[in-house]
C-alpha atoms as a PDB file:
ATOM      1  CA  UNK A   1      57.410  86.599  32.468  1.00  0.00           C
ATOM      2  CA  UNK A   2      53.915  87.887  31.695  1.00  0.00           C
ATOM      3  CA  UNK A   3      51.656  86.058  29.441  1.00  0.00           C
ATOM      4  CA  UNK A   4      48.397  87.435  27.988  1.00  0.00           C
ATOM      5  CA  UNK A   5      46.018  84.639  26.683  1.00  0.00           C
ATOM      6  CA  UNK A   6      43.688  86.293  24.177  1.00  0.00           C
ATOM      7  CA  UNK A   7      40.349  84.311  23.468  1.00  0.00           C
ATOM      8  CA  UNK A   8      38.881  85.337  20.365  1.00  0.00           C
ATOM      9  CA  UNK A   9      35.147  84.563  19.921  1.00  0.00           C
ATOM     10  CA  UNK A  10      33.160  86.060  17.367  1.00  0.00           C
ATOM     11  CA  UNK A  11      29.534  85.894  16.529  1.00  0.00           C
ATOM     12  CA  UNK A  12      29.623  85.426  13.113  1.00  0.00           C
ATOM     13  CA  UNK A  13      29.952  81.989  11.660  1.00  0.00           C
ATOM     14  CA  UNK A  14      28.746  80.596   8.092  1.00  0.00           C
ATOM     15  CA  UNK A  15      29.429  76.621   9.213  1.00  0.00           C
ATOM     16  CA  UNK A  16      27.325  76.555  12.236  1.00  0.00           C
ATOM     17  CA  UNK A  17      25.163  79.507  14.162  1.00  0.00           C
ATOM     18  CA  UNK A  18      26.634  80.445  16.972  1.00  0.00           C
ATOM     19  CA  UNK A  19      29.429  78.363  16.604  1.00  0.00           C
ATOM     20  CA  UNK A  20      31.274  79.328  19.974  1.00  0.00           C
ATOM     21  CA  UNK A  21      28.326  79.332  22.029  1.00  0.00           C
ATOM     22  CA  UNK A  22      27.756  75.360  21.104  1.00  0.00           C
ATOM     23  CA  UNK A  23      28.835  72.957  23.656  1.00  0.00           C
ATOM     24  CA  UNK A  24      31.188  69.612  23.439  1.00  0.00           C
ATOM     25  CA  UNK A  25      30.196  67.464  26.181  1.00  0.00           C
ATOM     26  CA  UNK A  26      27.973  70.463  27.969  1.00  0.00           C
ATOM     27  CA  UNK A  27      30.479  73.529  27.989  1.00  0.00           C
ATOM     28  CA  UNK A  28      30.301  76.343  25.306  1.00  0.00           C
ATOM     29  CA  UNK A  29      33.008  76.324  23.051  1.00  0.00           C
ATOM     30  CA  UNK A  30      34.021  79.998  24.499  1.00  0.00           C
ATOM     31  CA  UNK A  31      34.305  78.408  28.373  1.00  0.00           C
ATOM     32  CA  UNK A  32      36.367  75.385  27.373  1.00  0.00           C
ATOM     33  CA  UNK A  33      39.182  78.053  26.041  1.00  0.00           C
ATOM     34  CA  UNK A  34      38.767  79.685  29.135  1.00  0.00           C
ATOM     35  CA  UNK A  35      38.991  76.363  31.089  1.00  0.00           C
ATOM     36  CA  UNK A  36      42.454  75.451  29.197  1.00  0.00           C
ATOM     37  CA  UNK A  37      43.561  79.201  30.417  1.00  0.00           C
ATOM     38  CA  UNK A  38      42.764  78.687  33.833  1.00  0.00           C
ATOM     39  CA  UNK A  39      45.087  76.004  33.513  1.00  0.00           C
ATOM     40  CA  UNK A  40      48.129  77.637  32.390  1.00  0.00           C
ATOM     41  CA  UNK A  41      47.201  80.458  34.921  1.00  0.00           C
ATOM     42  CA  UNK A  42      48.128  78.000  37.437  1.00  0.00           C
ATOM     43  CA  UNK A  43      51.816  77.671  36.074  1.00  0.00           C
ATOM     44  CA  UNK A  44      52.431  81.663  34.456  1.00  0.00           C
ATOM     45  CA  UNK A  45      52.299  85.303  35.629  1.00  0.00           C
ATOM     46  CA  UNK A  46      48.702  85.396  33.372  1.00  0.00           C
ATOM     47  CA  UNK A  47      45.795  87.650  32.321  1.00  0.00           C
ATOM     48  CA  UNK A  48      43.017  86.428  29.819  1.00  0.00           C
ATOM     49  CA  UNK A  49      41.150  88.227  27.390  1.00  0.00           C
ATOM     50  CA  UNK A  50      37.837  87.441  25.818  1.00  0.00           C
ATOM     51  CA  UNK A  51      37.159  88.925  22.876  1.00  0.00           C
ATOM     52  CA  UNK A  52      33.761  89.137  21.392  1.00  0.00           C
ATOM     53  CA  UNK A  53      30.377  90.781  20.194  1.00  0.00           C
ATOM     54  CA  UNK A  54      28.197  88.006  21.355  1.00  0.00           C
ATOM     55  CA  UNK A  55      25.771  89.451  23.229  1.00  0.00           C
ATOM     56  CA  UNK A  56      24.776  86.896  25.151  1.00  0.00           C
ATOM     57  CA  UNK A  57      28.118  86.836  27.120  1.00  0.00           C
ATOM     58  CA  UNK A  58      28.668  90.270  26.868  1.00  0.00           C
ATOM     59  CA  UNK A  59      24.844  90.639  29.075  1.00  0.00           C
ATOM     60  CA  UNK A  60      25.768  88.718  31.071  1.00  0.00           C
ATOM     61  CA  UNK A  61      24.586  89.812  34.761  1.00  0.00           C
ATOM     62  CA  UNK A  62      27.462  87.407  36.607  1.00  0.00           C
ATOM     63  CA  UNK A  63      30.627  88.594  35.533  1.00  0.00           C
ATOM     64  CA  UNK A  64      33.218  85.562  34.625  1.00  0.00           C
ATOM     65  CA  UNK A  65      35.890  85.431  37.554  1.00  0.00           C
ATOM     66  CA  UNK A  66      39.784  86.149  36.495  1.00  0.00           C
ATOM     67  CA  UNK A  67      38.438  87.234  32.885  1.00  0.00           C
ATOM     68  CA  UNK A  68      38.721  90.702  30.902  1.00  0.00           C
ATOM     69  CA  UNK A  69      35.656  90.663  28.523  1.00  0.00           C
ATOM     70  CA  UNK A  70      36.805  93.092  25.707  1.00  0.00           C
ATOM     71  CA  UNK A  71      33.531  94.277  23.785  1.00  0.00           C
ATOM     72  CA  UNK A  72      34.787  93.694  19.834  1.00  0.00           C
ATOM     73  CA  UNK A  73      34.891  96.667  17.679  1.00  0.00           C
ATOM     74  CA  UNK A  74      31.908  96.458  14.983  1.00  0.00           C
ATOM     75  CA  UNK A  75      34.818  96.680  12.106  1.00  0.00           C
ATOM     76  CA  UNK A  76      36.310  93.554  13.896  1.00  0.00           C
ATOM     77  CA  UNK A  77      33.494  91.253  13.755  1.00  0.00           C
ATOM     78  CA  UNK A  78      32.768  90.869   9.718  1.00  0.00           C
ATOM     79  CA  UNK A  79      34.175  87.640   7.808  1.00  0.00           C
ATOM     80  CA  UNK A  80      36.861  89.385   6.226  1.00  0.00           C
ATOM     81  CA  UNK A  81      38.174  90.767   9.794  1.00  0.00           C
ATOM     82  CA  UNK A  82      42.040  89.827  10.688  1.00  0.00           C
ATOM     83  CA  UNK A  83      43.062  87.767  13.804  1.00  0.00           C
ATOM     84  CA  UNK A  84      46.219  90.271  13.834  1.00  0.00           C
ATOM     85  CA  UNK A  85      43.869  93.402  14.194  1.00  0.00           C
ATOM     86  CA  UNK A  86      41.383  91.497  16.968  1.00  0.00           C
ATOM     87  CA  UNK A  87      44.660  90.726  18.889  1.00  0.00           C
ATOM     88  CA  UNK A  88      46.000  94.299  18.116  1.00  0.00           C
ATOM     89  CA  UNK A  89      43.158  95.903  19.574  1.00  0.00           C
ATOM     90  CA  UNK A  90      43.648  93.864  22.677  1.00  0.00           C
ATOM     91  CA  UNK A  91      46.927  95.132  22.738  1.00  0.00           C
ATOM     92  CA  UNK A  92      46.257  98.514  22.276  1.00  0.00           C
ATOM     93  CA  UNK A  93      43.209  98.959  24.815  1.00  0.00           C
ATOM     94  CA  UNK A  94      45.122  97.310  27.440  1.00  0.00           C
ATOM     95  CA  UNK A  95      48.621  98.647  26.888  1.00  0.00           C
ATOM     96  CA  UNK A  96      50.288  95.263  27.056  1.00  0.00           C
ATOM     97  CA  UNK A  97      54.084  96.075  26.979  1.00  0.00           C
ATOM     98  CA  UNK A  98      56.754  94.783  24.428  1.00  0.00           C
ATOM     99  CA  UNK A  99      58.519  92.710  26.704  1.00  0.00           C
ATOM    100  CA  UNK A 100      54.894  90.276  27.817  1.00  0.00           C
ATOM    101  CA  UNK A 101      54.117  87.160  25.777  1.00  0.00           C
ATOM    102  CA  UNK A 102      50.049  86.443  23.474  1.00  0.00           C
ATOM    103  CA  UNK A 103      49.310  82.875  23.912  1.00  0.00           C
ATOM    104  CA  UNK A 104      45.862  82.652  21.172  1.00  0.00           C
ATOM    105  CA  UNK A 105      43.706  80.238  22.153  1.00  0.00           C
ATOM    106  CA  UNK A 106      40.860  79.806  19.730  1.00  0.00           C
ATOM    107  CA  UNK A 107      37.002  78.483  21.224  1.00  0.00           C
ATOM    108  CA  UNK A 108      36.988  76.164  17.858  1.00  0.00           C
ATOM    109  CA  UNK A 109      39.606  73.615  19.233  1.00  0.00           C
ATOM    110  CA  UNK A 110      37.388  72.031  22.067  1.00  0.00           C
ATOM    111  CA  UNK A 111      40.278  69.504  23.235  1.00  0.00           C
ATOM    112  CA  UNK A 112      44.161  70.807  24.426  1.00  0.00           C
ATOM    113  CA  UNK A 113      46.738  69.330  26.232  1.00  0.00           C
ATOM    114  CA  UNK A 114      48.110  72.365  28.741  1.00  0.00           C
ATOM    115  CA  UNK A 115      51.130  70.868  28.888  1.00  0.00           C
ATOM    116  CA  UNK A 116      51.949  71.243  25.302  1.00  0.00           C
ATOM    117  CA  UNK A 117      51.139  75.007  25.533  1.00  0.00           C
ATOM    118  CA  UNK A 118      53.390  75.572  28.612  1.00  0.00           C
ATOM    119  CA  UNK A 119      56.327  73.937  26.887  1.00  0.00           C
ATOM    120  CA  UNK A 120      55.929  75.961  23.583  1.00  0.00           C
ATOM    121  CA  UNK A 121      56.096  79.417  26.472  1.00  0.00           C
ATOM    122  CA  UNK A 122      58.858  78.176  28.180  1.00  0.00           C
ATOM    123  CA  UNK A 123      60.624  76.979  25.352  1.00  0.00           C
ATOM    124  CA  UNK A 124      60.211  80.637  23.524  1.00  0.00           C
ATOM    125  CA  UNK A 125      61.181  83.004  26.204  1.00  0.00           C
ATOM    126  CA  UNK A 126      64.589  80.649  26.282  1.00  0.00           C
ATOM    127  CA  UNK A 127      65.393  80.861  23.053  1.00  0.00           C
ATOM    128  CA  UNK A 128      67.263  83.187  21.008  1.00  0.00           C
ATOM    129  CA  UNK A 129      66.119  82.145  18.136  1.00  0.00           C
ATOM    130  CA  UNK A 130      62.795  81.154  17.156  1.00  0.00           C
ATOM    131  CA  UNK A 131      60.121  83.827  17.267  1.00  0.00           C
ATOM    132  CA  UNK A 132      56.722  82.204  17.558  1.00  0.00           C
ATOM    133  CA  UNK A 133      55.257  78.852  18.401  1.00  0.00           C
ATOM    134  CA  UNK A 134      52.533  77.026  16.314  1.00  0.00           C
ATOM    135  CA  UNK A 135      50.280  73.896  16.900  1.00  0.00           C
ATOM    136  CA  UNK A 136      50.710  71.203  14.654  1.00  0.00           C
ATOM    137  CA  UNK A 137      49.188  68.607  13.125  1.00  0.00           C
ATOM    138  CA  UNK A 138      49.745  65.517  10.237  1.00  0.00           C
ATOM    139  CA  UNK A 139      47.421  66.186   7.152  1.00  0.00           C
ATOM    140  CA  UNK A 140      47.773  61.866   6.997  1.00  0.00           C
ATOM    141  CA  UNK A 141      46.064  61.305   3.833  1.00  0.00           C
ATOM    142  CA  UNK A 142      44.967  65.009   2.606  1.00  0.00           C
ATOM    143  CA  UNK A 143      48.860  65.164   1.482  1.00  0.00           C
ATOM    144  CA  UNK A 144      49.355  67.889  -0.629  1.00  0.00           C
ATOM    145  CA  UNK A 145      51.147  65.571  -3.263  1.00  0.00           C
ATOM    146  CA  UNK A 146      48.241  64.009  -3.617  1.00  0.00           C
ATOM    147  CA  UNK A 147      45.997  67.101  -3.859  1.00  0.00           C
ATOM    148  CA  UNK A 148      44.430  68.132  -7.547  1.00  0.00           C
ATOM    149  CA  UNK A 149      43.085  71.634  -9.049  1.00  0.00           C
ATOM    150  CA  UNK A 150      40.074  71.819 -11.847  1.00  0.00           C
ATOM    151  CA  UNK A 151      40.774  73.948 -14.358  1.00  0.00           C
ATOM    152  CA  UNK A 152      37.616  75.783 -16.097  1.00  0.00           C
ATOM    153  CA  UNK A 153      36.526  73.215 -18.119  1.00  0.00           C
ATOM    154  CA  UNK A 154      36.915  70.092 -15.431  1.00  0.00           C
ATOM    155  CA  UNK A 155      40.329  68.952 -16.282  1.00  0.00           C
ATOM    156  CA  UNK A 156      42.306  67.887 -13.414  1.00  0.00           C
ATOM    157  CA  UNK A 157      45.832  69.350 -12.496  1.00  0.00           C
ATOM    158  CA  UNK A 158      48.399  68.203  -9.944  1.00  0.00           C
ATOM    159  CA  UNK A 159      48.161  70.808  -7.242  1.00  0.00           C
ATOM    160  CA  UNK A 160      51.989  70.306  -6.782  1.00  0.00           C
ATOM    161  CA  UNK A 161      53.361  69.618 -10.241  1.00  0.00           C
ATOM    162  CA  UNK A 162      56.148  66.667  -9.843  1.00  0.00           C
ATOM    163  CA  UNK A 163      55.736  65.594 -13.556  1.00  0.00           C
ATOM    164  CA  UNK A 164      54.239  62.169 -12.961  1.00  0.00           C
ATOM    165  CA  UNK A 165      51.351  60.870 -10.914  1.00  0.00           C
ATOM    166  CA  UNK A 166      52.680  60.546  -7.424  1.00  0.00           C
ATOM    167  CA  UNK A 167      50.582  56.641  -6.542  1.00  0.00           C
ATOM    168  CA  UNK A 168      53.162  56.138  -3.074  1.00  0.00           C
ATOM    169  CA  UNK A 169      51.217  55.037  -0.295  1.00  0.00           C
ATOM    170  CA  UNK A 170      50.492  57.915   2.601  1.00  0.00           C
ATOM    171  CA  UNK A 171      53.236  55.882   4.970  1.00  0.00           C
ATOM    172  CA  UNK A 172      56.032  56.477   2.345  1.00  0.00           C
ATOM    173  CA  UNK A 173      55.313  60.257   1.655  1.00  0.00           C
ATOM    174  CA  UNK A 174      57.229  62.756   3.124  1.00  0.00           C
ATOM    175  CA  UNK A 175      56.085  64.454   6.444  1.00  0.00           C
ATOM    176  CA  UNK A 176      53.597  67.165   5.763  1.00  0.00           C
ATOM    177  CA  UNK A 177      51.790  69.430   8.920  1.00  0.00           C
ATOM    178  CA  UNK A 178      49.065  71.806   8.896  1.00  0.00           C
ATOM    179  CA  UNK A 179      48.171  74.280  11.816  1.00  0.00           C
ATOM    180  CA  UNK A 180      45.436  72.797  14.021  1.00  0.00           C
ATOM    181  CA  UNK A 181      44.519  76.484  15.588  1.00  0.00           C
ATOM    182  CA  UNK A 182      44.714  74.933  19.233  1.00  0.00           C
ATOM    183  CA  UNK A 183      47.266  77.351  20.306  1.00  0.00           C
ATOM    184  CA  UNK A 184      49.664  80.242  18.655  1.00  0.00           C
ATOM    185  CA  UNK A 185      52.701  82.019  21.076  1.00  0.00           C
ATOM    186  CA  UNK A 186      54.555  85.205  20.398  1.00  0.00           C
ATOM    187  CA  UNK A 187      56.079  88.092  21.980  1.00  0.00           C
ATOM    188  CA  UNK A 188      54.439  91.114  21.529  1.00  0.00           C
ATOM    189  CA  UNK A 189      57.484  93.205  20.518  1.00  0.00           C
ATOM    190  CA  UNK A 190      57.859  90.477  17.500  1.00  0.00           C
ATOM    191  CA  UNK A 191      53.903  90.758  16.775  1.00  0.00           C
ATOM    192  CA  UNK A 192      54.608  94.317  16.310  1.00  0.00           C
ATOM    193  CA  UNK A 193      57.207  94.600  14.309  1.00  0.00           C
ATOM    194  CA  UNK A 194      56.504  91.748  11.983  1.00  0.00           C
ATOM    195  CA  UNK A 195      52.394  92.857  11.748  1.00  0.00           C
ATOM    196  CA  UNK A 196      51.990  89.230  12.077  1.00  0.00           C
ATOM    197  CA  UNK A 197      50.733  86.684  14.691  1.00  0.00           C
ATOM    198  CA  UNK A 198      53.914  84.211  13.921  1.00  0.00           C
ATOM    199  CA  UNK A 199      57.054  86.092  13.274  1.00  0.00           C
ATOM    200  CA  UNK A 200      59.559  83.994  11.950  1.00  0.00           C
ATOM    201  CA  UNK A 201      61.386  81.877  12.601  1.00  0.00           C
ATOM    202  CA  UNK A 202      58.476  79.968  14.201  1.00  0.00           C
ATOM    203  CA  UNK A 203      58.701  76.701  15.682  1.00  0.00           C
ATOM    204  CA  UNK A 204      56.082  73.861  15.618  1.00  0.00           C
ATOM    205  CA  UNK A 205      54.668  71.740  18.076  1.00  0.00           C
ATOM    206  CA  UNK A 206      53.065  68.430  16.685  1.00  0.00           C
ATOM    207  CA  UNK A 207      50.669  67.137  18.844  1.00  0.00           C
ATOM    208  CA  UNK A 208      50.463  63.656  20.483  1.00  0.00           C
ATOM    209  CA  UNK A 209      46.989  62.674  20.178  1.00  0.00           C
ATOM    210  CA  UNK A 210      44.660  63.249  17.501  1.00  0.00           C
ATOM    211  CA  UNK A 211      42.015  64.475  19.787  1.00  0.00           C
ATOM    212  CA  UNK A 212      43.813  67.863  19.819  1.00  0.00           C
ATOM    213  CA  UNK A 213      43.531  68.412  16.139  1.00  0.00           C
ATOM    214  CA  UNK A 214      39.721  68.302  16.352  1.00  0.00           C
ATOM    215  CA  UNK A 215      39.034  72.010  14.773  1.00  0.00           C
ATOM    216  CA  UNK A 216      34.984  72.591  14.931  1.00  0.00           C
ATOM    217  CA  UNK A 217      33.989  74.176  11.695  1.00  0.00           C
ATOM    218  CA  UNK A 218      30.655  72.689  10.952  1.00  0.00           C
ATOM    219  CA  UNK A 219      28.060  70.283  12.408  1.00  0.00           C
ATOM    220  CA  UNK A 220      29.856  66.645  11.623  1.00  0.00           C
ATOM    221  CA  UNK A 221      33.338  68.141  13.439  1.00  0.00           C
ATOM    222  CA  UNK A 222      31.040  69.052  16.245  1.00  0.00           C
ATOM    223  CA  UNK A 223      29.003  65.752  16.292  1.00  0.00           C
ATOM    224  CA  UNK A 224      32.656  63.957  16.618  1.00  0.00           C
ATOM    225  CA  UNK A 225      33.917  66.051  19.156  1.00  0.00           C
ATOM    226  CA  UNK A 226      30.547  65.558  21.515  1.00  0.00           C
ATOM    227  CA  UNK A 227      30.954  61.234  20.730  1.00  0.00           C
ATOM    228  CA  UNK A 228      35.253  61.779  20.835  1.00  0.00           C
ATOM    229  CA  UNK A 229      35.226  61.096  24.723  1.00  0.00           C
ATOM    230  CA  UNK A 230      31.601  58.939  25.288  1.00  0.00           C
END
């Protein structure tokens, strides 16, 4: 079995400049994904992939050891640019076959627990059902049963309409998960077909400690993950 772990970093970013070249505890965003894939190298048949149009890596005079830097099409790198196409381009420039495995790994999630992601591989390529693997994570209190919309004029509507004001306590509402973008698994021949990144039926991996949900968007998720190990 062949794995290809894609590593999409992008220049762009409206939360925080240069988002992938900041650190968490002194390593870019960008090397810590290519840390955790060193890592599963170790266990799988692997390539990795960086994708990007940040110059600064891309000059580089040192070359990064056991990496393919892929040099980001311009029509890849704007806001509005899919995941699916940046890992389709991958696909296509490299000629990864049908039969190999795309394990995403995006630079935003600073923590990961490797062995999650080798369970989620080993688990798809033996099963005959599901299609994908996702990363997990509870939403806790943000529980969509709890969530509200504004209408024009301020008034406040039950984003999920149950009829009554739902007032139950987080504990005693039902289970609710949200992707924490640490990791996404699929074969390519599924990718393809579907034009999607998790064909279903896609099964989900919840992490085990909340460290691994940490998802840097902006400055305060990046001033918790430099203070989450200290």
């Amino acid at each position: 079995m062949r794995i290809n772990i894609i590593i999409p970093a992008r220049n762009g970013s409206k939360g925080i400049r240069g988002k992938n070249l900041q650190k968490v505890n002194g390593i870019e965003l960008y090397q810590r994904s290519i840390n955790h894939a060193k890592k599963l190298e170790l266990q799988f048949d692997s390539k990795i992939f960086l994708t990007t149009d940040i110059s600064e890596i891309l000059n580089k005079t040192e070359k990064i050891e056991g990496v393919f830097i892929h040099k980001r099409k311009d029509d890849l790198c704007r806001d509005e640019s899919l995941t699916y196409d940046v890992i389709l381009d991958v696909i296509r420039q490299y000629h990864i076959k049908n039969d190999q495995y795309i394990v995403l790994l995006q630079p935003t999630t600073p923590f990961r627990d490797v062995n999650e992601i080798a369970y989620g591989i080993n688990y798809l390529e033996k099963s005959d059902y599901f299609k994908s693997i996702v990363s997990l994570t509870d939403v806790n209190g943000n529980h969509p049963l709890r969530m509200k919309r504004l209408t024009l004029n301020g008034e406040t509507i039950d984003y999920v309409d149950q009829g009554f004001e739902n007032m139950l306590p987080r504990q005693k509402l039902p289970k609710v998960y949200i992707r924490s973008g640490s990791f996404y698994i699929s074969k390519v021949s599924d990718i393809l077909q579907k034009c999607n990144l998790l064909p279903k039926p896609c099964k989900g991996i919840v992490h085990k400690e909340k460290k691994y949900s940490i998802n840097i968007d902006d400055l305060n998720d990046l001033i918790i993950a430099n203070n989450f190990e200290k």
